[in-house]
PDB file of N, CA and C in Angstrom:
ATOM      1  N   UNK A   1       0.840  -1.190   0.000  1.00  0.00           N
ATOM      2  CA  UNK A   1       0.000   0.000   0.000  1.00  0.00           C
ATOM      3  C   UNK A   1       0.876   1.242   0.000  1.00  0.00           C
ATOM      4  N   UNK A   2       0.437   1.901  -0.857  1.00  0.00           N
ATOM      5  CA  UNK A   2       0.993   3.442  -0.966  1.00  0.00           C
ATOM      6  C   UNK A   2       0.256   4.671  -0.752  1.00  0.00           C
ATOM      7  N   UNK A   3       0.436   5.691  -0.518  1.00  0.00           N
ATOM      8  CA  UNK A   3       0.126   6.662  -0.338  1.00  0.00           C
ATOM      9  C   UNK A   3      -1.263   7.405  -1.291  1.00  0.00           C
ATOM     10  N   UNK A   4      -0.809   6.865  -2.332  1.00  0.00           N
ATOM     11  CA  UNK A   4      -2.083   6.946  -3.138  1.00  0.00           C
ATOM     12  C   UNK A   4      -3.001   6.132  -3.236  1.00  0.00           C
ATOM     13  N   UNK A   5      -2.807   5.065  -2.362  1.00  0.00           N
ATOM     14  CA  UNK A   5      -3.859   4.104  -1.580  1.00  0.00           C
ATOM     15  C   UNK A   5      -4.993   4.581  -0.629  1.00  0.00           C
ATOM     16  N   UNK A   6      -4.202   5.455   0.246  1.00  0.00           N
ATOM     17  CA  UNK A   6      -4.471   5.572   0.957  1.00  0.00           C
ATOM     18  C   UNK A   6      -5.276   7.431   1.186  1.00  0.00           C
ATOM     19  N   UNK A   7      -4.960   8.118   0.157  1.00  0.00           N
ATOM     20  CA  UNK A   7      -5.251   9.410  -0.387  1.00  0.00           C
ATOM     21  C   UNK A   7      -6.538   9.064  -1.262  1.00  0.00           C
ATOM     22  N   UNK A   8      -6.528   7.972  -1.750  1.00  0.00           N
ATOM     23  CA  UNK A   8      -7.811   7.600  -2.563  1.00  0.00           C
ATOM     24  C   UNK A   8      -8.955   7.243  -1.432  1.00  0.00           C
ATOM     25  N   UNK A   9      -8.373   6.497  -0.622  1.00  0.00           N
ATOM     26  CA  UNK A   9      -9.391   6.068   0.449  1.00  0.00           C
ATOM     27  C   UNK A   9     -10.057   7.213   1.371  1.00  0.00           C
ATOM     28  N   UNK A  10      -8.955   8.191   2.035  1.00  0.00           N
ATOM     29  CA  UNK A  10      -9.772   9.260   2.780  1.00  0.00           C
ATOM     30  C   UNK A  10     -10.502   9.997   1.619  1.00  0.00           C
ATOM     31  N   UNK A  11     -10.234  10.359   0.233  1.00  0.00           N
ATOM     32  CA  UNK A  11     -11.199  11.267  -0.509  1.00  0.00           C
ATOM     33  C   UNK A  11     -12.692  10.405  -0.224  1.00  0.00           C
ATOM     34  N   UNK A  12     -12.343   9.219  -0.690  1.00  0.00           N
ATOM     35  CA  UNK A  12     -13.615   8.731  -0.670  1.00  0.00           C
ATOM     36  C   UNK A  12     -14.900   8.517   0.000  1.00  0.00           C
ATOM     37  N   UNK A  13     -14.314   8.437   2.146  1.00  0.00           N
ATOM     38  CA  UNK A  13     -14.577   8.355   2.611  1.00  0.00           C
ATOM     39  C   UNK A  13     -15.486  10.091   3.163  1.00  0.00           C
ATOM     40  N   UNK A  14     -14.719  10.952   2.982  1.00  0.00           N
ATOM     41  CA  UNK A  14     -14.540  12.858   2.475  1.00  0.00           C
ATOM     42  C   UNK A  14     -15.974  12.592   1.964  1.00  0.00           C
ATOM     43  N   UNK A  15     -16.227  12.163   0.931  1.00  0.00           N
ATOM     44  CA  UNK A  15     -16.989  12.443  -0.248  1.00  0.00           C
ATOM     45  C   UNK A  15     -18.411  11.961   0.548  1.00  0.00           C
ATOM     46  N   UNK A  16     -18.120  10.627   0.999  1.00  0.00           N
ATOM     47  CA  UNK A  16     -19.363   9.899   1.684  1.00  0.00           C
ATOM     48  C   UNK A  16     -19.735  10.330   3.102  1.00  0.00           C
ATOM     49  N   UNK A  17     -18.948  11.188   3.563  1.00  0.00           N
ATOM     50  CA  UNK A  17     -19.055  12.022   4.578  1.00  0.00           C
ATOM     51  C   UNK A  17     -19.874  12.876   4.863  1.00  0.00           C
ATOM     52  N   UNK A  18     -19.392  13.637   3.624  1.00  0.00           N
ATOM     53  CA  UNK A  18     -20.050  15.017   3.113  1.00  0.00           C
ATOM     54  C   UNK A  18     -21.645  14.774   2.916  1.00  0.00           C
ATOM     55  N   UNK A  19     -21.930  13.443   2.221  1.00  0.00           N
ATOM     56  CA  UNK A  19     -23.262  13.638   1.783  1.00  0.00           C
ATOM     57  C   UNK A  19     -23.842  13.057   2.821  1.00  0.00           C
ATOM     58  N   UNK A  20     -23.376  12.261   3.850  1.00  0.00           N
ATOM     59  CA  UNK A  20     -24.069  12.198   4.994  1.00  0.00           C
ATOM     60  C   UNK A  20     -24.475  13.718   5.634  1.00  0.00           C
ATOM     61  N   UNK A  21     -23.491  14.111   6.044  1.00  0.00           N
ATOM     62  CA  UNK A  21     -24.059  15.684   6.364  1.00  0.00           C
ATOM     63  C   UNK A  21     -24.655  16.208   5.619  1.00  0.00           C
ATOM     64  N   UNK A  22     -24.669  16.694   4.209  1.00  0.00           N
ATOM     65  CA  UNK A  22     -25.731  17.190   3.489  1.00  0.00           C
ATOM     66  C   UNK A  22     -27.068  16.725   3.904  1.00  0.00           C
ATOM     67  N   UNK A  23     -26.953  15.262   4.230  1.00  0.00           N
ATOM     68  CA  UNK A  23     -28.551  14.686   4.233  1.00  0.00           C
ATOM     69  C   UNK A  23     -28.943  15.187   5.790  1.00  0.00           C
ATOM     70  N   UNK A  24     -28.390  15.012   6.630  1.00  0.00           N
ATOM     71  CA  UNK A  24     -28.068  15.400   8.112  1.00  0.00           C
ATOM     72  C   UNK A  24     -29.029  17.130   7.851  1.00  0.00           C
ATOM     73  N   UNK A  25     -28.499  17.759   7.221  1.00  0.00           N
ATOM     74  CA  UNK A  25     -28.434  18.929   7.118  1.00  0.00           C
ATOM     75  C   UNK A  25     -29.817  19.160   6.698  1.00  0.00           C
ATOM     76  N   UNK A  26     -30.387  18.670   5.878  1.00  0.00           N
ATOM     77  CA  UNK A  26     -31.460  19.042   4.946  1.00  0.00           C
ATOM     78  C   UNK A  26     -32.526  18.567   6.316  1.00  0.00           C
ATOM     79  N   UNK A  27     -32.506  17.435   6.444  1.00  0.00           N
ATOM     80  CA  UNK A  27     -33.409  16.944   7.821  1.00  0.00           C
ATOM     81  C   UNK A  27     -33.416  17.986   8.970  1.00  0.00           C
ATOM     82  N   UNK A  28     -32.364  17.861   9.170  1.00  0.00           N
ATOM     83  CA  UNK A  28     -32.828  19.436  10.449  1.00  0.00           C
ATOM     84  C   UNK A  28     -33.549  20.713   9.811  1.00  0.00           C
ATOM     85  N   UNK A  29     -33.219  21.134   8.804  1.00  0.00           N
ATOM     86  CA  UNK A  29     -33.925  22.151   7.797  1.00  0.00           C
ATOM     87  C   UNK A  29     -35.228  22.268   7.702  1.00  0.00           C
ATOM     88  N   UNK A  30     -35.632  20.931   7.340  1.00  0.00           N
ATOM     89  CA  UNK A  30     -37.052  20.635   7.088  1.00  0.00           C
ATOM     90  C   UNK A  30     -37.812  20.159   8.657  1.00  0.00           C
ATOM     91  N   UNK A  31     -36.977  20.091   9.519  1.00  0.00           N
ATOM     92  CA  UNK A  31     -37.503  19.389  10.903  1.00  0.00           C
ATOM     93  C   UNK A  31     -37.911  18.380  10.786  1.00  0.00           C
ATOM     94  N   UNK A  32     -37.355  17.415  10.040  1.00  0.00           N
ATOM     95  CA  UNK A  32     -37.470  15.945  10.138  1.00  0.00           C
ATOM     96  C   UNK A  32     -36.825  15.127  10.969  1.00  0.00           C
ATOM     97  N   UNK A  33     -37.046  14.375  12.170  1.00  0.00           N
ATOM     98  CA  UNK A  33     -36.614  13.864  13.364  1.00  0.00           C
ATOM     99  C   UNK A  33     -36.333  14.760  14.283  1.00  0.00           C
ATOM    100  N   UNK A  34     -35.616  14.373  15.244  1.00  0.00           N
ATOM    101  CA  UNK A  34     -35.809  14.679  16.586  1.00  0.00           C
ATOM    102  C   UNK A  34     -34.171  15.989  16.405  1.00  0.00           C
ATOM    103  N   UNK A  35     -34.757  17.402  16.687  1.00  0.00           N
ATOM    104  CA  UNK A  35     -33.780  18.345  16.471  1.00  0.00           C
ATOM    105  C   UNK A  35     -32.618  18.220  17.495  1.00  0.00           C
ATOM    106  N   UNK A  36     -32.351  17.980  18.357  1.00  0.00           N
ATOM    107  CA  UNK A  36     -31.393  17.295  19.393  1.00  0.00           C
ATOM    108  C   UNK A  36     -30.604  16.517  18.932  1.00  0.00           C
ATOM    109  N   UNK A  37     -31.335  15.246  18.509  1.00  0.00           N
ATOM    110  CA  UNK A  37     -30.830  14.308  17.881  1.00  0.00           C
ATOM    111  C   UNK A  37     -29.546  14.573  16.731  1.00  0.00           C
ATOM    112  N   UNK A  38     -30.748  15.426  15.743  1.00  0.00           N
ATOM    113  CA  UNK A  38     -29.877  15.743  14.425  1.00  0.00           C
ATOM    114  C   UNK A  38     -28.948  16.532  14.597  1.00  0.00           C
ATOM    115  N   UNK A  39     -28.789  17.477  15.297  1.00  0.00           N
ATOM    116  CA  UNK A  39     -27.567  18.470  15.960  1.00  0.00           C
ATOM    117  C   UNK A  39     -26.490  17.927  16.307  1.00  0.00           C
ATOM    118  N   UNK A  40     -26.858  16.764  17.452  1.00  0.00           N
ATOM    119  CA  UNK A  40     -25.560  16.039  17.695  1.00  0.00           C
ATOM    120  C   UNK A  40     -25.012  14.913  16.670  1.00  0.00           C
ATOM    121  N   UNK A  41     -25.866  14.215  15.697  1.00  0.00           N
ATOM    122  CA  UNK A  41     -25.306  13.956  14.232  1.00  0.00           C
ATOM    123  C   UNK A  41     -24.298  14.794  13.842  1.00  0.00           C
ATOM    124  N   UNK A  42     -24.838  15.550  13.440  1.00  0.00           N
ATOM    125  CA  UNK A  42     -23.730  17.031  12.888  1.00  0.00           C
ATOM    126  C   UNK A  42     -23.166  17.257  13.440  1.00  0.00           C
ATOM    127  N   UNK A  43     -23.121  17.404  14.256  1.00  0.00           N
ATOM    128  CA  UNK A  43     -21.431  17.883  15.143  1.00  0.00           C
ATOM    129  C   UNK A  43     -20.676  16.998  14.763  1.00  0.00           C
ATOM    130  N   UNK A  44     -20.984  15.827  14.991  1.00  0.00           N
ATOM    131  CA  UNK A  44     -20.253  14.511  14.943  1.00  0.00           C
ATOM    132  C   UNK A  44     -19.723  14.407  14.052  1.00  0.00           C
ATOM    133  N   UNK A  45     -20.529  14.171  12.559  1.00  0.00           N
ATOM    134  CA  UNK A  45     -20.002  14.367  11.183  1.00  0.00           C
ATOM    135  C   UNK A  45     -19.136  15.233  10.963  1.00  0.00           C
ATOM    136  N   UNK A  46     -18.985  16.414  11.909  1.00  0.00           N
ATOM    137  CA  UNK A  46     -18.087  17.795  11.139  1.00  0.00           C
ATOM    138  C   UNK A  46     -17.016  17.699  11.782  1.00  0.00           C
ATOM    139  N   UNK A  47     -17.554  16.822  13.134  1.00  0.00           N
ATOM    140  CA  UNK A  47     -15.636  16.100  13.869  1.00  0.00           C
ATOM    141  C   UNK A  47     -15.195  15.552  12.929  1.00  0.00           C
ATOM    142  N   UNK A  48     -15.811  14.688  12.096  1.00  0.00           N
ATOM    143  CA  UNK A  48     -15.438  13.300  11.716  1.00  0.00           C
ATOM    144  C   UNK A  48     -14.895  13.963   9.872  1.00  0.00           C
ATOM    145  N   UNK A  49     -15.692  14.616   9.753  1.00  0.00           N
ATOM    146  CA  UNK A  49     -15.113  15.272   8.291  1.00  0.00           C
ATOM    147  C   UNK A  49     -13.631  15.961   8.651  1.00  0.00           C
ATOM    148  N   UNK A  50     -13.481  17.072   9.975  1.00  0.00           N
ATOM    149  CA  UNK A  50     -12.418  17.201  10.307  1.00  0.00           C
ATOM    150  C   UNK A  50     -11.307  16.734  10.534  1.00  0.00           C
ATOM    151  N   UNK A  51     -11.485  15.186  10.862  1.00  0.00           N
ATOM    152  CA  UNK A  51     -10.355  14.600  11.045  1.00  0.00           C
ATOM    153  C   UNK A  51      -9.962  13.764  10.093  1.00  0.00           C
ATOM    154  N   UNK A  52     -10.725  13.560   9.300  1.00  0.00           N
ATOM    155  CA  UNK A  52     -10.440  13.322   7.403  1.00  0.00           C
ATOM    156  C   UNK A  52      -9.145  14.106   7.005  1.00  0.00           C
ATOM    157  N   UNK A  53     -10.132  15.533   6.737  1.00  0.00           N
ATOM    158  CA  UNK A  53      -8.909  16.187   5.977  1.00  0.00           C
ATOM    159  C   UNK A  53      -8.232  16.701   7.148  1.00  0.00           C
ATOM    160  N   UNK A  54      -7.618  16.348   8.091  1.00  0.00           N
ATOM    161  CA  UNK A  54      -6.422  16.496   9.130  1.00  0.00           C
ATOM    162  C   UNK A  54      -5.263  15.100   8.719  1.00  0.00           C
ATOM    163  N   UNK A  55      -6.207  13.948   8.300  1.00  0.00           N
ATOM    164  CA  UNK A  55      -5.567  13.007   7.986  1.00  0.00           C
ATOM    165  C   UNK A  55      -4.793  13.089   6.399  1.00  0.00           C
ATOM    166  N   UNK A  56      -5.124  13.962   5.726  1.00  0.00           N
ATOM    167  CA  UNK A  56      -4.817  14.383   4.228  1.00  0.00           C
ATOM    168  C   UNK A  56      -3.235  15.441   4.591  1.00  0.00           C
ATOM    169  N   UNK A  57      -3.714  16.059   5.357  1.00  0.00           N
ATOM    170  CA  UNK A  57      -2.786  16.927   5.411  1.00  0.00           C
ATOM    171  C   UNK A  57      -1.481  15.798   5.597  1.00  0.00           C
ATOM    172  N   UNK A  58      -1.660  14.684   7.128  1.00  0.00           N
ATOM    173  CA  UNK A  58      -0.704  14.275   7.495  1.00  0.00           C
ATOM    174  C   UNK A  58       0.465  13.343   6.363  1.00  0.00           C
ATOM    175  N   UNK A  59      -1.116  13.172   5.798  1.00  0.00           N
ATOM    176  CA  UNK A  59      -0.240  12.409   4.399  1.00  0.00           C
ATOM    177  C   UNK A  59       0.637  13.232   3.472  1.00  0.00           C
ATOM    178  N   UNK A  60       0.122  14.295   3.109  1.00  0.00           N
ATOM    179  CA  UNK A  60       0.988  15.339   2.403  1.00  0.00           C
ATOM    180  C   UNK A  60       2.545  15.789   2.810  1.00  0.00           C
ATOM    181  N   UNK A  61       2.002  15.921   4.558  1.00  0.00           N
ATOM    182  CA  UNK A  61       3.106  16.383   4.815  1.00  0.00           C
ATOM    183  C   UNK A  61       4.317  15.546   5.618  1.00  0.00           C
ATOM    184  N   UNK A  62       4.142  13.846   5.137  1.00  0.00           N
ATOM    185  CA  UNK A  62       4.896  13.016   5.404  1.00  0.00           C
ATOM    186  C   UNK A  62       4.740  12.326   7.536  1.00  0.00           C
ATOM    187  N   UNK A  63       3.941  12.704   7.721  1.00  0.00           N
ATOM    188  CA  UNK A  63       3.515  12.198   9.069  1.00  0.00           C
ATOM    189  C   UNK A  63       1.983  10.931   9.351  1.00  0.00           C
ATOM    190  N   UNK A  64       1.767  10.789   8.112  1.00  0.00           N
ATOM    191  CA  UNK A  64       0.453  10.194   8.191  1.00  0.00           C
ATOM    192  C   UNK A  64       0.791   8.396   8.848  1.00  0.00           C
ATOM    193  N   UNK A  65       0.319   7.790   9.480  1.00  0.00           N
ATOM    194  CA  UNK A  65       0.887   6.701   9.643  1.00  0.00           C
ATOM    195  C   UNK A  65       1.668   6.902  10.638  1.00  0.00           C
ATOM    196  N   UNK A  66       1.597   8.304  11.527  1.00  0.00           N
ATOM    197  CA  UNK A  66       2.518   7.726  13.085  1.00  0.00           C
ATOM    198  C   UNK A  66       1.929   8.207  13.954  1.00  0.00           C
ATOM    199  N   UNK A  67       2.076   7.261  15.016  1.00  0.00           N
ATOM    200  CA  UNK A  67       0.937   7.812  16.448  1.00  0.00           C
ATOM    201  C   UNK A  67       1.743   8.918  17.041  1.00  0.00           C
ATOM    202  N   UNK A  68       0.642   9.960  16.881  1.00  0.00           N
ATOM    203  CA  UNK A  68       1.040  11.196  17.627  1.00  0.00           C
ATOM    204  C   UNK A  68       1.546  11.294  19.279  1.00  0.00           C
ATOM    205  N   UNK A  69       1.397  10.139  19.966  1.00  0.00           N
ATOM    206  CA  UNK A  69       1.489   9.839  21.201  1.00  0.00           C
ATOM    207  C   UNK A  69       2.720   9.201  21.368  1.00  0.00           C
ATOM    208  N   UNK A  70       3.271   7.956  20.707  1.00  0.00           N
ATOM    209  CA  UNK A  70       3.814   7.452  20.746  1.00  0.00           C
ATOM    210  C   UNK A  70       5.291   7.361  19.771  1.00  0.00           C
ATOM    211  N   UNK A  71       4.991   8.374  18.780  1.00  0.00           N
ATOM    212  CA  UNK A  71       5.852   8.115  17.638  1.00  0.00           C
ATOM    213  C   UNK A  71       6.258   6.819  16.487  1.00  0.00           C
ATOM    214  N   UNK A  72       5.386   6.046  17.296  1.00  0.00           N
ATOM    215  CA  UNK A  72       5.754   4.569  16.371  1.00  0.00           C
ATOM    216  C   UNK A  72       4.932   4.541  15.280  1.00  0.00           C
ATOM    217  N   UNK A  73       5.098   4.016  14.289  1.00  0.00           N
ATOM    218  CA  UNK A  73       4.033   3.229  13.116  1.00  0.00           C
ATOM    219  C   UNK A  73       2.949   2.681  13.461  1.00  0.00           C
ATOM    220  N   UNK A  74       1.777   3.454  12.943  1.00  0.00           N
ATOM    221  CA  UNK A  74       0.481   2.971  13.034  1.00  0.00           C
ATOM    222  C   UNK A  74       0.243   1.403  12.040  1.00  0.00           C
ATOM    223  N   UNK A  75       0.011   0.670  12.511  1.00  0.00           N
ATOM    224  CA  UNK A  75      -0.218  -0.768  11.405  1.00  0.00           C
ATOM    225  C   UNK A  75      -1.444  -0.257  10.004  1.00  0.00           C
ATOM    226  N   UNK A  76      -0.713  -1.365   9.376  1.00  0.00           N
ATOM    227  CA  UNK A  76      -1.716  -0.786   7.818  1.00  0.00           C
ATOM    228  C   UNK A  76      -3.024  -1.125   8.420  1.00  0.00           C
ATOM    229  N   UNK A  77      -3.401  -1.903   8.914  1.00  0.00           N
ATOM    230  CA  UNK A  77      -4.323  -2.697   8.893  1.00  0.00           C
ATOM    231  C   UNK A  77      -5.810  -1.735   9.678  1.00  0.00           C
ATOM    232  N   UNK A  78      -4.401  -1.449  10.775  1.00  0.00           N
ATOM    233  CA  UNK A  78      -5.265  -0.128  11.306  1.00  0.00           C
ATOM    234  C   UNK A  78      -5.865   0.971  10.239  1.00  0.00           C
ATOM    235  N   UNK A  79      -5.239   1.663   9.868  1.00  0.00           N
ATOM    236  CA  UNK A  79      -5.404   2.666   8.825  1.00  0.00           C
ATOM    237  C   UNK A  79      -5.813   2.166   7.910  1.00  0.00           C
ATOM    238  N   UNK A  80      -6.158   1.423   7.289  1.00  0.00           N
ATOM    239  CA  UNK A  80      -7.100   0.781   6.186  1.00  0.00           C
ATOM    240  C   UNK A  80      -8.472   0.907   6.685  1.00  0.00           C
ATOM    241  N   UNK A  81      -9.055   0.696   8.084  1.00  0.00           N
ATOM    242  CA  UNK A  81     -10.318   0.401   8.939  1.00  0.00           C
ATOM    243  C   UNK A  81     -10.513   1.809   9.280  1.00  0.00           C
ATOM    244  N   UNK A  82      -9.379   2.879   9.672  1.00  0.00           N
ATOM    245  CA  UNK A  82      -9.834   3.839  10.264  1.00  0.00           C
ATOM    246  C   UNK A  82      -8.716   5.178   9.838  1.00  0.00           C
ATOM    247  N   UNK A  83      -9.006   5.356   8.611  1.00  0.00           N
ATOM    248  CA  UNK A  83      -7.919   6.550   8.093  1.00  0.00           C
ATOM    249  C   UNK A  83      -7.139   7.459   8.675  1.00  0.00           C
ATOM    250  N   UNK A  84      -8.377   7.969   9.680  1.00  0.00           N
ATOM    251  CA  UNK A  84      -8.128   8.991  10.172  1.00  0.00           C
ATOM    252  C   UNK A  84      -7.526   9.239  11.592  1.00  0.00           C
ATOM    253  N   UNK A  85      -7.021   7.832  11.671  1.00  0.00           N
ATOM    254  CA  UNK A  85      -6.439   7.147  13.174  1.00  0.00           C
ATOM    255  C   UNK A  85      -4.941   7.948  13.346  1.00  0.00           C
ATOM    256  N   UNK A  86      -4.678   8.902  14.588  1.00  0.00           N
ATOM    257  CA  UNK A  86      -3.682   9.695  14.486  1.00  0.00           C
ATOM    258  C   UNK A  86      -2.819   8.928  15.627  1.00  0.00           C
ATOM    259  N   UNK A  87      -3.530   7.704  16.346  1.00  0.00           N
ATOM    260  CA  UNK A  87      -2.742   6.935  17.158  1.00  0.00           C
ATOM    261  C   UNK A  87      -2.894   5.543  17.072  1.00  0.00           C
ATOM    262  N   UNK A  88      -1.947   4.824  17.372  1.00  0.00           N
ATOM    263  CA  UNK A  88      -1.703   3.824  17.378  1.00  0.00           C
ATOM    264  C   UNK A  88      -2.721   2.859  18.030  1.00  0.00           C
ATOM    265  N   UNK A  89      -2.868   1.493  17.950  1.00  0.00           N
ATOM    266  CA  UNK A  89      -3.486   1.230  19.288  1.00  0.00           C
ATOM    267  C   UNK A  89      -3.535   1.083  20.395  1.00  0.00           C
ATOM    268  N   UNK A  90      -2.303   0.715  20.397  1.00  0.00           N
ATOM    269  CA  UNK A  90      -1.680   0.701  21.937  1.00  0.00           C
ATOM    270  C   UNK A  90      -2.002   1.872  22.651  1.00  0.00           C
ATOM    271  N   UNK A  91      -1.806   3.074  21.769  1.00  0.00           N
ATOM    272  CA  UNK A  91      -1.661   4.322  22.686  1.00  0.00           C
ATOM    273  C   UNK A  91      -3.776   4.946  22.788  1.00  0.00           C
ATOM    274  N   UNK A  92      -4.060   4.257  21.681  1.00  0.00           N
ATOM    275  CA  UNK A  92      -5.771   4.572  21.905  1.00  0.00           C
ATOM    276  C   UNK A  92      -5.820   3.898  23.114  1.00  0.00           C
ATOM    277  N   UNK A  93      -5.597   2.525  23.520  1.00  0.00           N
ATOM    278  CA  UNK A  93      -5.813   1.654  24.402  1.00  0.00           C
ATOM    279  C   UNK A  93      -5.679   2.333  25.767  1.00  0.00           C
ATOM    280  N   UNK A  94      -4.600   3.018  25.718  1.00  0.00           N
ATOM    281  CA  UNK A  94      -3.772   3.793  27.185  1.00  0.00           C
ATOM    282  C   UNK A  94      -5.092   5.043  27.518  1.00  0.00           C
ATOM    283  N   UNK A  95      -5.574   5.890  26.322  1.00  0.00           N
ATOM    284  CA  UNK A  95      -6.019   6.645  26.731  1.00  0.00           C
ATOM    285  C   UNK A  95      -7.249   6.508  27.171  1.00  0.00           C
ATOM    286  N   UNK A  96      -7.805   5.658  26.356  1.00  0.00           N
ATOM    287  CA  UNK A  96      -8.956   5.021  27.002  1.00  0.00           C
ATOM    288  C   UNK A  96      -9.010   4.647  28.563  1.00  0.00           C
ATOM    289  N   UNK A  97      -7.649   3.870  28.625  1.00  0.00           N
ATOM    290  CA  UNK A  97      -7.836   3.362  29.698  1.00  0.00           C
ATOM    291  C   UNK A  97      -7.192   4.664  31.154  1.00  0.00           C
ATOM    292  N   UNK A  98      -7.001   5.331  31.161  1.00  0.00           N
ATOM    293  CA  UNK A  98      -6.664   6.455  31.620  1.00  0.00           C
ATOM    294  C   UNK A  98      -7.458   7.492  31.686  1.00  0.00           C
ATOM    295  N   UNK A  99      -8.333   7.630  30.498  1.00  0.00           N
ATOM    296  CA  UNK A  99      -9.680   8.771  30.096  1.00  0.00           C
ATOM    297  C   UNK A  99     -10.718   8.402  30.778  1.00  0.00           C
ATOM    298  N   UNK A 100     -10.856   7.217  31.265  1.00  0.00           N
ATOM    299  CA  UNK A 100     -12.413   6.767  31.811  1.00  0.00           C
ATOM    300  C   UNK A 100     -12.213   7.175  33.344  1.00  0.00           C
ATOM    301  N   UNK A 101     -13.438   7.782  33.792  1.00  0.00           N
ATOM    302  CA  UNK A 101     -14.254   8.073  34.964  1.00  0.00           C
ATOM    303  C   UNK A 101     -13.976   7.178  35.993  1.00  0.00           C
ATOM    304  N   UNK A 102     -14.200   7.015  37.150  1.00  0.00           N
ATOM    305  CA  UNK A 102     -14.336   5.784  38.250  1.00  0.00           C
ATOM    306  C   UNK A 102     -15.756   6.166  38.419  1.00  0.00           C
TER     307      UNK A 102
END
């Protein structure tokens, strides 16, 4: 896998993003479902579009593929499932396990 593997994959995902929110968008417009609901959709989506093209950049600018936490190599396998993965698992694992409440 190369880079243009993987530049093809976040556009794509970009693209299918987008029209989720478009549709997201039009529904709250028209007040179709629950306005709460659809708000926190959208936010979500515009995290999630955000960290798309955050993941574009990283590729451009030669960092894509390393956990920001850890510095090591993110596995392909990972980044094939989740593009926009800026950490490893190990280090998702840590924060998780460190981030949660008692």
């Amino acid at each position: 896998m190369d880079d243009m593997f993987f530049e093809n994959l976040i556009v794509e995902k970009i693209k299918k993003a987008n029209e989720e929110l478009s549709s997201l968008s039009s529904a709250l417009e028209i007040g179709e479902g629950d306005i709460s609901e659809l708000s926190s959709l959208i936010n979500h989506q515009t995290k999630y579009l955000a960290s798309l093209n955050s993941a574009l950049v990283r590729l451009k600018n030669g960092t894509f593929g390393v956990c920001e936490q850890t510095g090591e190599e993110i596995s392909k396998d990972r980044l094939k499932a989740v593009p926009n993965s800026n950490m490893s698992i190990f280090a998702k694992d840590i924060m998780n396990q460190f981030g949660k409440k008692k």
